[in-house]
C-alpha atoms as a PDB file:
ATOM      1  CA  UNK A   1      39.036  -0.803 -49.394  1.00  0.00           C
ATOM      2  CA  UNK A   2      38.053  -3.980 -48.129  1.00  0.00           C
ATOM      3  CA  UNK A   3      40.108  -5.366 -45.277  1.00  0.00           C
ATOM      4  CA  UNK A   4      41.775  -9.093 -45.071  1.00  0.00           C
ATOM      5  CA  UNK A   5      43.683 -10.281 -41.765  1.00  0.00           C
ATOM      6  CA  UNK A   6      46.401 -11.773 -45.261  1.00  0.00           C
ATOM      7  CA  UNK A   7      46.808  -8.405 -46.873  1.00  0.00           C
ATOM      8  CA  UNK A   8      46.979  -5.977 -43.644  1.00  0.00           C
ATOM      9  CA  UNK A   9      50.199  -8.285 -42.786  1.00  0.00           C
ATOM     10  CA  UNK A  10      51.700  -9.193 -45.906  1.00  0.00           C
ATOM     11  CA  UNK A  11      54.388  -6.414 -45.739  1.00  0.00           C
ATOM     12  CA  UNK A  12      55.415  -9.369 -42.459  1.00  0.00           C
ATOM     13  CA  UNK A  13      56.283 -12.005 -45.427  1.00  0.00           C
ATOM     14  CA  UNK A  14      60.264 -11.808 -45.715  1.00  0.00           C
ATOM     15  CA  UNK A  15      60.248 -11.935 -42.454  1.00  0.00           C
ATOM     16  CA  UNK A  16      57.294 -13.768 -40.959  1.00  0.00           C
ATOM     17  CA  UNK A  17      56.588 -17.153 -43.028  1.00  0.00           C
ATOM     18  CA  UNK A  18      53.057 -17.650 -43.658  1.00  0.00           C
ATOM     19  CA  UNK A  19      52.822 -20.366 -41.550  1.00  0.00           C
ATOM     20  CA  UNK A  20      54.420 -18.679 -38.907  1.00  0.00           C
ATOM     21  CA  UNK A  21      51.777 -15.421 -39.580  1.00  0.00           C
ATOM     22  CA  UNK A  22      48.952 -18.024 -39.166  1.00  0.00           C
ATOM     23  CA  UNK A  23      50.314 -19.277 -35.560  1.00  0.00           C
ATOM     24  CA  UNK A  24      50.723 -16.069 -34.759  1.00  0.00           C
ATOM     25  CA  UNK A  25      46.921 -15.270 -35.376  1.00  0.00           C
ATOM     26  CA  UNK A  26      46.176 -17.876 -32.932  1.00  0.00           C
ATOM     27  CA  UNK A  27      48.578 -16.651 -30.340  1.00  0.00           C
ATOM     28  CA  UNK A  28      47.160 -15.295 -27.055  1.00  0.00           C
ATOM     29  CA  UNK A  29      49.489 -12.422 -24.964  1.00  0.00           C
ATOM     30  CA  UNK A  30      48.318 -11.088 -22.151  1.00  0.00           C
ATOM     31  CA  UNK A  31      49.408  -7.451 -21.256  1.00  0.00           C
ATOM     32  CA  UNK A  32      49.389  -5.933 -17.456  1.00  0.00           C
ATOM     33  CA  UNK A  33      49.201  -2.383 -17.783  1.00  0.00           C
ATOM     34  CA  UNK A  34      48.367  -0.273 -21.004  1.00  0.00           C
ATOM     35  CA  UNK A  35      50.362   2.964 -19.932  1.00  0.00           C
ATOM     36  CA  UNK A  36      54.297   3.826 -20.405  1.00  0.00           C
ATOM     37  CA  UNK A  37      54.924   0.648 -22.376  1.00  0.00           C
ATOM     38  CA  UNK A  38      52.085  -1.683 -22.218  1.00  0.00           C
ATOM     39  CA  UNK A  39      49.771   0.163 -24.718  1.00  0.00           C
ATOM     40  CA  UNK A  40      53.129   0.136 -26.942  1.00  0.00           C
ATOM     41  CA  UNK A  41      53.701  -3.491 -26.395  1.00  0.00           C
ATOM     42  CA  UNK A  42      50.100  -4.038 -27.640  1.00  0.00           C
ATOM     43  CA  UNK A  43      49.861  -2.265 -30.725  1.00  0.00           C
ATOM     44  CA  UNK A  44      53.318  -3.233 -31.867  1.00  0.00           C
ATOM     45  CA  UNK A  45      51.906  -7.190 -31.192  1.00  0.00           C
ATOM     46  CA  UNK A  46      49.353  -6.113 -33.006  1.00  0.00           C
ATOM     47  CA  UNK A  47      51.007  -5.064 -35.892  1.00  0.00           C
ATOM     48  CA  UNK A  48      52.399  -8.170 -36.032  1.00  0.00           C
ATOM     49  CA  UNK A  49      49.517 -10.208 -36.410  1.00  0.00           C
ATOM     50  CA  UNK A  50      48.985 -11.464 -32.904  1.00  0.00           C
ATOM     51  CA  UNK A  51      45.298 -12.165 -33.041  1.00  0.00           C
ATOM     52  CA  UNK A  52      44.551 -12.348 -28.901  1.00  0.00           C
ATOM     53  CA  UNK A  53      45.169 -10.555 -26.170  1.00  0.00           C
ATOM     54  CA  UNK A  54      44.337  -9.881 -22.603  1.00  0.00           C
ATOM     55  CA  UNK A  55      44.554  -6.338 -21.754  1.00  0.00           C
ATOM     56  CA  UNK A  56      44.247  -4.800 -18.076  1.00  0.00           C
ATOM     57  CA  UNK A  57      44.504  -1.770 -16.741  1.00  0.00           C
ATOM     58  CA  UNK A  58      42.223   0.200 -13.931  1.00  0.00           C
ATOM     59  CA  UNK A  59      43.543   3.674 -14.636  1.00  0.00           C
ATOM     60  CA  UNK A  60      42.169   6.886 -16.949  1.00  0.00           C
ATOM     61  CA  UNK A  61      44.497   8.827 -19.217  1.00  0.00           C
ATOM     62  CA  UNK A  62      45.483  12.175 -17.711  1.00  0.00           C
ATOM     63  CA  UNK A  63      47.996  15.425 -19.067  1.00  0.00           C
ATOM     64  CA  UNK A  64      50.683  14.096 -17.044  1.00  0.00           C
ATOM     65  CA  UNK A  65      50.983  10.711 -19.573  1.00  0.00           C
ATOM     66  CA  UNK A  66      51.249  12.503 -22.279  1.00  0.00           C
ATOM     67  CA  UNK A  67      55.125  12.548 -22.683  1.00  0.00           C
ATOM     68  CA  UNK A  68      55.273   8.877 -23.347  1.00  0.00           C
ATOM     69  CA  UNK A  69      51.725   7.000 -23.408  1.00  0.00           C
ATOM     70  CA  UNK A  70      50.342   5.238 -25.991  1.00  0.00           C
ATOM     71  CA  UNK A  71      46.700   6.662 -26.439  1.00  0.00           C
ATOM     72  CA  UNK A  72      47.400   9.678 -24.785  1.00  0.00           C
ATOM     73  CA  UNK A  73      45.749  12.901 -26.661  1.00  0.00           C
ATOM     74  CA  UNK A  74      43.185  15.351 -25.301  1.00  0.00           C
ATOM     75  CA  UNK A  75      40.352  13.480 -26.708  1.00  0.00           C
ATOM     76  CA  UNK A  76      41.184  10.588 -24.953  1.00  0.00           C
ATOM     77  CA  UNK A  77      41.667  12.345 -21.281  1.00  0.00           C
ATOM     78  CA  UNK A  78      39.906  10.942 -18.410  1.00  0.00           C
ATOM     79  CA  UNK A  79      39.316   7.063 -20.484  1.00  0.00           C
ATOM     80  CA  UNK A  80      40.069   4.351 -19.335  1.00  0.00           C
ATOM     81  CA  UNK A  81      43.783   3.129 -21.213  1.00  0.00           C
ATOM     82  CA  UNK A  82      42.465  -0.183 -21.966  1.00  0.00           C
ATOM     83  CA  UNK A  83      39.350   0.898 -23.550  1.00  0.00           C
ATOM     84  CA  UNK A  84      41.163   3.509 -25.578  1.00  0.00           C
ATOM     85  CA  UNK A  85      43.979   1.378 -26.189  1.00  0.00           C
ATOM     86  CA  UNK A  86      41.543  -1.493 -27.544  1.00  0.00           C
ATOM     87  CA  UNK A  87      40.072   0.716 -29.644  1.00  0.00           C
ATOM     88  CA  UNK A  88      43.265   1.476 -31.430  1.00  0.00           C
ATOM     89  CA  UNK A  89      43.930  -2.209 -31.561  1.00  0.00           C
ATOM     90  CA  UNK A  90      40.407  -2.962 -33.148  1.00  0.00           C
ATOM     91  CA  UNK A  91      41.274  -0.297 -36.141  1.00  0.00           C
ATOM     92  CA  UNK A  92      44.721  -2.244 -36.830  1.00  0.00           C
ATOM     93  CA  UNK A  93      42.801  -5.803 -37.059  1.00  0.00           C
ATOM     94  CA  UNK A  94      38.950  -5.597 -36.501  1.00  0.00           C
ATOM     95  CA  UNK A  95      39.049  -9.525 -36.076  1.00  0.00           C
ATOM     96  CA  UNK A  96      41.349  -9.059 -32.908  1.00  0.00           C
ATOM     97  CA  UNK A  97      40.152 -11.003 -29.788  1.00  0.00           C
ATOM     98  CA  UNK A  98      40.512  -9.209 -27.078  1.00  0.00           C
ATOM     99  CA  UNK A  99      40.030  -9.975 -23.164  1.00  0.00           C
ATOM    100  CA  UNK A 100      39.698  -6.396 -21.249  1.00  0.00           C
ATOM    101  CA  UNK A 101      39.980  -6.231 -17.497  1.00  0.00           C
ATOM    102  CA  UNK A 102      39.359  -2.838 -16.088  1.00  0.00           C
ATOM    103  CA  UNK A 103      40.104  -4.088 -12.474  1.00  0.00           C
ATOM    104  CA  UNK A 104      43.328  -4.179 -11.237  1.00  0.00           C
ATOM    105  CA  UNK A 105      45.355  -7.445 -11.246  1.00  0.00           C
ATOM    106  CA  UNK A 106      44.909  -9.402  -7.867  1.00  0.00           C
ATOM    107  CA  UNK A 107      44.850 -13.096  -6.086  1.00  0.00           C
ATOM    108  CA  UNK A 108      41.201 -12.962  -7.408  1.00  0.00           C
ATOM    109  CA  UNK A 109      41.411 -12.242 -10.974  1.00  0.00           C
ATOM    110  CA  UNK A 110      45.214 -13.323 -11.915  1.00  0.00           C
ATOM    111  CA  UNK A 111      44.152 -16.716 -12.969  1.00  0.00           C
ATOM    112  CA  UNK A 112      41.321 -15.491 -15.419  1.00  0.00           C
ATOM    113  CA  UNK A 113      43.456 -12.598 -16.718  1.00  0.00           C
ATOM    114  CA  UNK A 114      46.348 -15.267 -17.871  1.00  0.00           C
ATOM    115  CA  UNK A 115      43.915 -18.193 -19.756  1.00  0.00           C
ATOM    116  CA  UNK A 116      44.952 -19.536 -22.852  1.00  0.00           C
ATOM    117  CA  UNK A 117      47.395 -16.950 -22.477  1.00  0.00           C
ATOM    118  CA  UNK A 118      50.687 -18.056 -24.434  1.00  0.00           C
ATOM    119  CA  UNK A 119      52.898 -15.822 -23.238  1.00  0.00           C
ATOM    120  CA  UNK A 120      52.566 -12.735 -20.008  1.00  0.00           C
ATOM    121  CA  UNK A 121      54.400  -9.378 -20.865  1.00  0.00           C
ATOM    122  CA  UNK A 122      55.102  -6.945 -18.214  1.00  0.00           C
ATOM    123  CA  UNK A 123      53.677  -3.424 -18.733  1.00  0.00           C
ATOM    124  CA  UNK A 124      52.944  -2.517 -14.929  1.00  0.00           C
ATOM    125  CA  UNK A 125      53.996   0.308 -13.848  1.00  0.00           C
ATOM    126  CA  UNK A 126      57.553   0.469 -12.952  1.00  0.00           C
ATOM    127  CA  UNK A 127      57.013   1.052  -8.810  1.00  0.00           C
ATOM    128  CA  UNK A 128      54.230  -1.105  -8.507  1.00  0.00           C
ATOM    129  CA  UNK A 129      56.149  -5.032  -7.400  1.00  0.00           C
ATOM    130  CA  UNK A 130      53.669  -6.542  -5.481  1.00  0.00           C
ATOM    131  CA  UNK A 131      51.555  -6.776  -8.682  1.00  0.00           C
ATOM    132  CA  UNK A 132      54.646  -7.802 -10.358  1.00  0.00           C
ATOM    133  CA  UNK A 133      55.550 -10.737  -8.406  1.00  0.00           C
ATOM    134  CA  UNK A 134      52.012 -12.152  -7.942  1.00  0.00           C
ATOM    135  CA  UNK A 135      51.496 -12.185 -12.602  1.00  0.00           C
ATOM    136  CA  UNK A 136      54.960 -13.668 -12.637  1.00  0.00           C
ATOM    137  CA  UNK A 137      54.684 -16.215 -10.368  1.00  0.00           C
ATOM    138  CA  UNK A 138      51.030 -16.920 -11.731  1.00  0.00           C
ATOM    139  CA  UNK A 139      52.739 -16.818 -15.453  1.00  0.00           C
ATOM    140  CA  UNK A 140      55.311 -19.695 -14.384  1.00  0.00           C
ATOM    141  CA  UNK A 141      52.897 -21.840 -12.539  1.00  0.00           C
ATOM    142  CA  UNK A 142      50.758 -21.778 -15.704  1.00  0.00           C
ATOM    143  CA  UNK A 143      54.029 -23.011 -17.689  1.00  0.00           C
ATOM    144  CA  UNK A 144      54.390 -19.606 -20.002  1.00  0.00           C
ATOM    145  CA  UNK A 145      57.265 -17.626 -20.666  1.00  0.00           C
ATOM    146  CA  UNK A 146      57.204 -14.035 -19.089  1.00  0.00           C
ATOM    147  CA  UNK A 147      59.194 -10.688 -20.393  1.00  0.00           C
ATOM    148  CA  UNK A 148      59.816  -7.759 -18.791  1.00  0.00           C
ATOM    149  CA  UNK A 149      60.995  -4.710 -20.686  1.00  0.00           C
ATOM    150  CA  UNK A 150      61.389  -1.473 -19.350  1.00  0.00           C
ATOM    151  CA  UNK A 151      62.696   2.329 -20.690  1.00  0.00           C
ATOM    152  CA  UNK A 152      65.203   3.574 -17.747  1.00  0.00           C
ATOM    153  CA  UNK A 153      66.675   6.871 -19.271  1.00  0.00           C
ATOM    154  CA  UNK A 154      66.928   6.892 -23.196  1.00  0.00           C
ATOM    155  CA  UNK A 155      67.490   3.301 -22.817  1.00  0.00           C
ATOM    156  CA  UNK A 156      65.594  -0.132 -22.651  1.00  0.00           C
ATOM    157  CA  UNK A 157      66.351  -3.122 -20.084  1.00  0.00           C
ATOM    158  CA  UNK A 158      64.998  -6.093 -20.952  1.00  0.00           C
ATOM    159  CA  UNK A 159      64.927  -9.963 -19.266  1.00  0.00           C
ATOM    160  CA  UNK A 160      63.433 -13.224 -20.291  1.00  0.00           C
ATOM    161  CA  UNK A 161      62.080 -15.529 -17.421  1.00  0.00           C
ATOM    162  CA  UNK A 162      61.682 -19.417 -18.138  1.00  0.00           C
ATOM    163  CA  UNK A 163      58.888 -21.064 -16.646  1.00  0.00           C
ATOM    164  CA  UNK A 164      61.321 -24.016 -15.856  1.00  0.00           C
ATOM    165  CA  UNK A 165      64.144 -21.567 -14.699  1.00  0.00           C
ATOM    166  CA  UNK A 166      65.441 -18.866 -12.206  1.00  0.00           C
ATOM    167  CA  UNK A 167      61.801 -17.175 -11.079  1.00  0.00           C
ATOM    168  CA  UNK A 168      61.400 -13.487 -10.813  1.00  0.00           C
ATOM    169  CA  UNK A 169      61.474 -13.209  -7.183  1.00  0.00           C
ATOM    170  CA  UNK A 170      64.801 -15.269  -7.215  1.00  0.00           C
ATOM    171  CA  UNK A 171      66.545 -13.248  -9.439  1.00  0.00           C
ATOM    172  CA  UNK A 172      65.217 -10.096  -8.173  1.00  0.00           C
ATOM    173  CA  UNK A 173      65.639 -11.241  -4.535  1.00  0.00           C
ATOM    174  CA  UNK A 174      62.623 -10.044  -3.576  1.00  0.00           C
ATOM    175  CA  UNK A 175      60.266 -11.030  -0.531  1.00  0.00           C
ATOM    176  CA  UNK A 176      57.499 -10.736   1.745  1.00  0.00           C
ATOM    177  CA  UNK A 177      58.213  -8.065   4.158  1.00  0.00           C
ATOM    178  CA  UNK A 178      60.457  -6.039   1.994  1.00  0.00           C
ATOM    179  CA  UNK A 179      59.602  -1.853   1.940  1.00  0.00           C
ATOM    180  CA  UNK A 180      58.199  -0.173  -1.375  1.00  0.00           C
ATOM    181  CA  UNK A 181      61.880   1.731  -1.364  1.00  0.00           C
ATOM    182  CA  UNK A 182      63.579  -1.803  -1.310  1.00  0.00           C
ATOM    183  CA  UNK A 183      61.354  -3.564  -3.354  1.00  0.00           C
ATOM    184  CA  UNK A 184      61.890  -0.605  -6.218  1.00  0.00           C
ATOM    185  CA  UNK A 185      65.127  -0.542  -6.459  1.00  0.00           C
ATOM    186  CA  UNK A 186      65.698  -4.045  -6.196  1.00  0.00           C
ATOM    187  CA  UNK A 187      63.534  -4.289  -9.517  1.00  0.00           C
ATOM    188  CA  UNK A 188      65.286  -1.320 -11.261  1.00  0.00           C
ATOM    189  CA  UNK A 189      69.147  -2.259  -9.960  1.00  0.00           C
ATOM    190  CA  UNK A 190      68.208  -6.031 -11.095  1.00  0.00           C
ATOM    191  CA  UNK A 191      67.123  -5.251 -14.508  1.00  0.00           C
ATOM    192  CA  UNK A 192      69.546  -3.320 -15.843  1.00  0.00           C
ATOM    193  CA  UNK A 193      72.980  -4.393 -13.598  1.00  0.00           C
ATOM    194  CA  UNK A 194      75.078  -2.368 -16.065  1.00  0.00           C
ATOM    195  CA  UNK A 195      73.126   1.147 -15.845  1.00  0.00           C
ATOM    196  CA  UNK A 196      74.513   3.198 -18.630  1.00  0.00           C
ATOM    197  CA  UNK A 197      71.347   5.690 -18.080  1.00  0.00           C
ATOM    198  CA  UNK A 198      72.995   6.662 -15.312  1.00  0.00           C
ATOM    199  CA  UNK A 199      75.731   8.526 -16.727  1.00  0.00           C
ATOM    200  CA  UNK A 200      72.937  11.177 -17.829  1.00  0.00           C
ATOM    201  CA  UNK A 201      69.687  10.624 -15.301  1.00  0.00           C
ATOM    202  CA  UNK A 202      68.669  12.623 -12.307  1.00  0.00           C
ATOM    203  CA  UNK A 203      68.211  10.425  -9.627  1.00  0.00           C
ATOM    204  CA  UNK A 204      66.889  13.141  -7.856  1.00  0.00           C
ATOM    205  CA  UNK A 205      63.831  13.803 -10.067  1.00  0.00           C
ATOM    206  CA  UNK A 206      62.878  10.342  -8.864  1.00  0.00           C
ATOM    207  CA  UNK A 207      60.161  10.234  -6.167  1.00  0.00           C
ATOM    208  CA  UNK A 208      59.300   6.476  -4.839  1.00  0.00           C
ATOM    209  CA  UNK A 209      56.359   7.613  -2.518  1.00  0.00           C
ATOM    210  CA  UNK A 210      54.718   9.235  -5.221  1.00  0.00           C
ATOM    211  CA  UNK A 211      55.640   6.871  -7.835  1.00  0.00           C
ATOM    212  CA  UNK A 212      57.013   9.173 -10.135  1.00  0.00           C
ATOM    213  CA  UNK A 213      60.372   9.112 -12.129  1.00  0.00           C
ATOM    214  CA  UNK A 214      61.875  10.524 -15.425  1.00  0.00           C
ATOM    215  CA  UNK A 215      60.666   8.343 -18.356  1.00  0.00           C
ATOM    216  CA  UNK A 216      61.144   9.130 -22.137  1.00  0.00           C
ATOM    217  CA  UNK A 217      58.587   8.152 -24.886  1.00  0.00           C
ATOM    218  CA  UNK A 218      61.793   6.839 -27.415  1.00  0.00           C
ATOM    219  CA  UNK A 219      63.060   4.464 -24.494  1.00  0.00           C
ATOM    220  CA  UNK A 220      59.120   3.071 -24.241  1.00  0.00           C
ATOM    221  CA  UNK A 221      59.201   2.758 -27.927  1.00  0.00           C
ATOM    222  CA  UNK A 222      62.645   0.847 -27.602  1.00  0.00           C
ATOM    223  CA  UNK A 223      61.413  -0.928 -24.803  1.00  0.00           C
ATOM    224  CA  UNK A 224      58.528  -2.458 -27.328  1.00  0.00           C
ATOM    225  CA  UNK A 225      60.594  -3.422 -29.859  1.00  0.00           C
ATOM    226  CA  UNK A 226      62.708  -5.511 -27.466  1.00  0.00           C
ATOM    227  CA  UNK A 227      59.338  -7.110 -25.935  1.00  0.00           C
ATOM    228  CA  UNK A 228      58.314  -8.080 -29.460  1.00  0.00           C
ATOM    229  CA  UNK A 229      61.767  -9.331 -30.723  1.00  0.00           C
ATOM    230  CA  UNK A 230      61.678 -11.894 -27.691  1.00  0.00           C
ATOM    231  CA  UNK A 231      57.731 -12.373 -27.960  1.00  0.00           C
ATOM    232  CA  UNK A 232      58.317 -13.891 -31.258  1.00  0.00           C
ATOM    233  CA  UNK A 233      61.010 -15.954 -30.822  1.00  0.00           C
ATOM    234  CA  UNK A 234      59.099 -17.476 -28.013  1.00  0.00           C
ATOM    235  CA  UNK A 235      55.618 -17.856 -29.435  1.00  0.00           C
ATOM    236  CA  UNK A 236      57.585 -18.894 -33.064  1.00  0.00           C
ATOM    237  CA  UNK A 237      59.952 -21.158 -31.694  1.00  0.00           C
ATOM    238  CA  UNK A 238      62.702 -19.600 -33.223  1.00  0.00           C
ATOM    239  CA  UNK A 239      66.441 -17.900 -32.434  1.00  0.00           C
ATOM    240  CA  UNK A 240      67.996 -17.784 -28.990  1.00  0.00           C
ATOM    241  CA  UNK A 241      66.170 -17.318 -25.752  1.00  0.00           C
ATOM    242  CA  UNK A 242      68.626 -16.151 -22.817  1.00  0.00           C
ATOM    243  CA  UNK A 243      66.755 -15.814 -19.980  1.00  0.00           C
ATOM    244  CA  UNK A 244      67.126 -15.098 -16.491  1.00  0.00           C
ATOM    245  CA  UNK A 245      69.661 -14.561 -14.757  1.00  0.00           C
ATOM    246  CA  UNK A 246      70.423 -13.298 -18.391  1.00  0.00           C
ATOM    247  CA  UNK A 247      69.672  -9.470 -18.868  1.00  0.00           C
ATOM    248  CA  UNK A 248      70.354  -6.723 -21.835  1.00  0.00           C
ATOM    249  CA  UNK A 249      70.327  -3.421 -22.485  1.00  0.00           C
ATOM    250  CA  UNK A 250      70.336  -0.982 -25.013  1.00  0.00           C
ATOM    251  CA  UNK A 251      71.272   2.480 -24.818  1.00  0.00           C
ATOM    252  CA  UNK A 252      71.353   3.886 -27.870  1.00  0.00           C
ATOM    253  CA  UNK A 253      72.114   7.812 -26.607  1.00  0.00           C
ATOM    254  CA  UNK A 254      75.122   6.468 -25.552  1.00  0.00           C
ATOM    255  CA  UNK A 255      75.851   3.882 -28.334  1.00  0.00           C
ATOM    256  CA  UNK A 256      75.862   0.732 -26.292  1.00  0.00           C
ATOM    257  CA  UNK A 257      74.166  -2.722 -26.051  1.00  0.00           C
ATOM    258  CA  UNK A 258      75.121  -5.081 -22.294  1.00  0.00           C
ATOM    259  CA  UNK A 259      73.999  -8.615 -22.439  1.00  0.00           C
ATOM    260  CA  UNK A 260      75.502 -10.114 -19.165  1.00  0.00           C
ATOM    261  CA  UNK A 261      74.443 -13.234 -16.648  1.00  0.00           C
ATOM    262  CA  UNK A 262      73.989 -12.180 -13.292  1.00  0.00           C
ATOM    263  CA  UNK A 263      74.996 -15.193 -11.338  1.00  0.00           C
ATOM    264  CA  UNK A 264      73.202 -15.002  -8.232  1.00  0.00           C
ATOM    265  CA  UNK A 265      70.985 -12.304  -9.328  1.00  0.00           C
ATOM    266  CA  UNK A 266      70.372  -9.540  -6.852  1.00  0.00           C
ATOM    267  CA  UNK A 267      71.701 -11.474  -4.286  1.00  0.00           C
ATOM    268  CA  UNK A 268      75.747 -11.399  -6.059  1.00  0.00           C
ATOM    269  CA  UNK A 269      77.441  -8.932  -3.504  1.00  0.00           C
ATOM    270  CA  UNK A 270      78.209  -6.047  -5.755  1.00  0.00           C
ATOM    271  CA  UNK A 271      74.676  -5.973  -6.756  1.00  0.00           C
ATOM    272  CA  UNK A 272      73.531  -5.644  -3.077  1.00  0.00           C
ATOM    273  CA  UNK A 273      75.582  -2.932  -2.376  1.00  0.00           C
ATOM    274  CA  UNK A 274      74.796  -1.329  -4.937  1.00  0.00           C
ATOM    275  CA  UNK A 275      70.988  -1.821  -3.565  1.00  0.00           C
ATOM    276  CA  UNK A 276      72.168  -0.179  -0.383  1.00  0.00           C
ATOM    277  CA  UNK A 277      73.360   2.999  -1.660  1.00  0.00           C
ATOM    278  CA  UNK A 278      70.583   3.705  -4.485  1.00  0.00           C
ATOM    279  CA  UNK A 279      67.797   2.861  -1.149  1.00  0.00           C
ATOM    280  CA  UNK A 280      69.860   4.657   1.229  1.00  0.00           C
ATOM    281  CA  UNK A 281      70.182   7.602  -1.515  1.00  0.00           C
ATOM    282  CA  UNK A 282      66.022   7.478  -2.280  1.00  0.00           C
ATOM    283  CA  UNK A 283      64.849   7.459   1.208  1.00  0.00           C
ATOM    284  CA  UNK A 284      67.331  10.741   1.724  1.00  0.00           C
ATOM    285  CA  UNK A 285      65.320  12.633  -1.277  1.00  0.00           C
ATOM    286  CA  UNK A 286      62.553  11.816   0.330  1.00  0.00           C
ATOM    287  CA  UNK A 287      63.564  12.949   4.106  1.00  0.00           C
ATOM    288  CA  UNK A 288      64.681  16.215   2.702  1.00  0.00           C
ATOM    289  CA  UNK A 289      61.425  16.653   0.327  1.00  0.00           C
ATOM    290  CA  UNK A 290      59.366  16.663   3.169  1.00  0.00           C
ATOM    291  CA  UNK A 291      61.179  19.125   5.825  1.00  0.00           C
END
């Protein structure tokens, strides 16, 4: 069968105006990270009709992704994500425009990997904030929405940040100097203040020094659908926009959805302690893992 951009996306229409399928061709999201949730994010855009994106990612698919990751299957093992992952989005629209940068993300390249981008999604991976901070600030200099959505247990935590409002480092309360511990669980505690995951998680079976942590494939799948909800409101101009010091989750294993403001962010006193004990907690795992 021959393929048309109109008839791959016409099961949208209903829901998606044709006008509004037609902006969304134009539409450019950029993507850091194709693993847990970024190669998600980007074939669920896809799906949608989003006809650009920039992709990056430096790493190669290994055994160990294969509980969650988009792209993931023997045949793909030892690729690089974005190249598979581009791939996949070429068979869902073969007029996609696509930007790939196989590099990681740095002072050097973080201009060039958000041009004519309308909109940054977070895909990074969840211990890695240097990255983080440097796209987001980049993201609101350049005047463009940003969304973060992460899975944390069988759940997804999700926040909005407003070029014109509260930045990511403000509501996260992060800054130069901070340790990898403190910078992690500032972003994790920040994101989802509520934390129904953790009536059921291991914290235990999370190790910050080797950047490994429990992570379910249904949470990254929820964790898309949240991205894309907000991704087209933005690019569509359409429905409410909270965003920070706004945050959400939904935790469907345990039947509940949080939308609360954070006044202060990270920096409201019950959200420091709680910082406290989760770093104090971590860096006691990993003082008894290594005796």
């Amino acid at each position: 069968m021959d393929w048309s951009y109109e008839e791959a996306f016409r099961r949208n229409r209903g829901l998606i105006r044709p006008e509004e399928q037609q902006r969304l061709r134009s539409c450019r999201v950029a993507i850091a990270g194709m693993g847990g949730v970024g190669g998600i994010h980007l074939v669920t855009l896809a799906r949608l009709g989003i006809g650009r994106f920039s992709i990056a990612d430096p790493d190669r698919f290994e055994v160990a992704n294969f509980n969650r990751q988009q792209g993931a299957t023997r045949s793909t093992l030892g690729r690089l994500k974005v190249e598979v992952l581009a791939e996949m989005a070429r068979e869902i629209n073969p007029g996609i425009d696509l930007r790939i940068f196989t590099d990681p993300i740095g002072p050097d390249n973080a201009e060039q990997f958000l041009k004519e981008a309308d909109l940054f999604i977070d895909g990074i991976d969840a211990f890695e904030i240097e990255a983080r901070r440097l796209l987001f600030r980049a993201a609101a200099a350049r005047g463009i929405y940003a969304v973060t959505a992460g899975p944390l247990g069988f759940s997804t935590a999700w926040i909005v940040f407003d070029p014109g409002g509260m930045s990511f480092d403000r509501y996260f309360d992060l800054s130069d100097g901070m340790d990898e511990t403190g910078q992690f669980v500032a972003f994790i505690i920040g994101l989802a203040p509520a934390a129904t995951h953790r009536a059921y998680l291991d914290r235990s079976a999370v190790d910050v020094k080797a950047h490994t942590g429990p992570s379910a494939s249904l949470a990254c799948q929820l964790a898309a659908g949240a991205a894309a909800a907000e991704t087209l409101k933005i690019l569509l101009h359409r429905g409410s926009v909270r965003p920070a010091p706004f945050y959400q989750q939904f935790d469907p294993y345990l039947g509940r959805w949080i939308q609360g403001k954070l006044l202060g962010g990270n920096r409201h006193p019950l959200q420091r302690l709680k910082r406290w004990l989760l770093v104090r907690q971590f860096r006691q795992n990993s003082k008894t893992a290594s005796e």
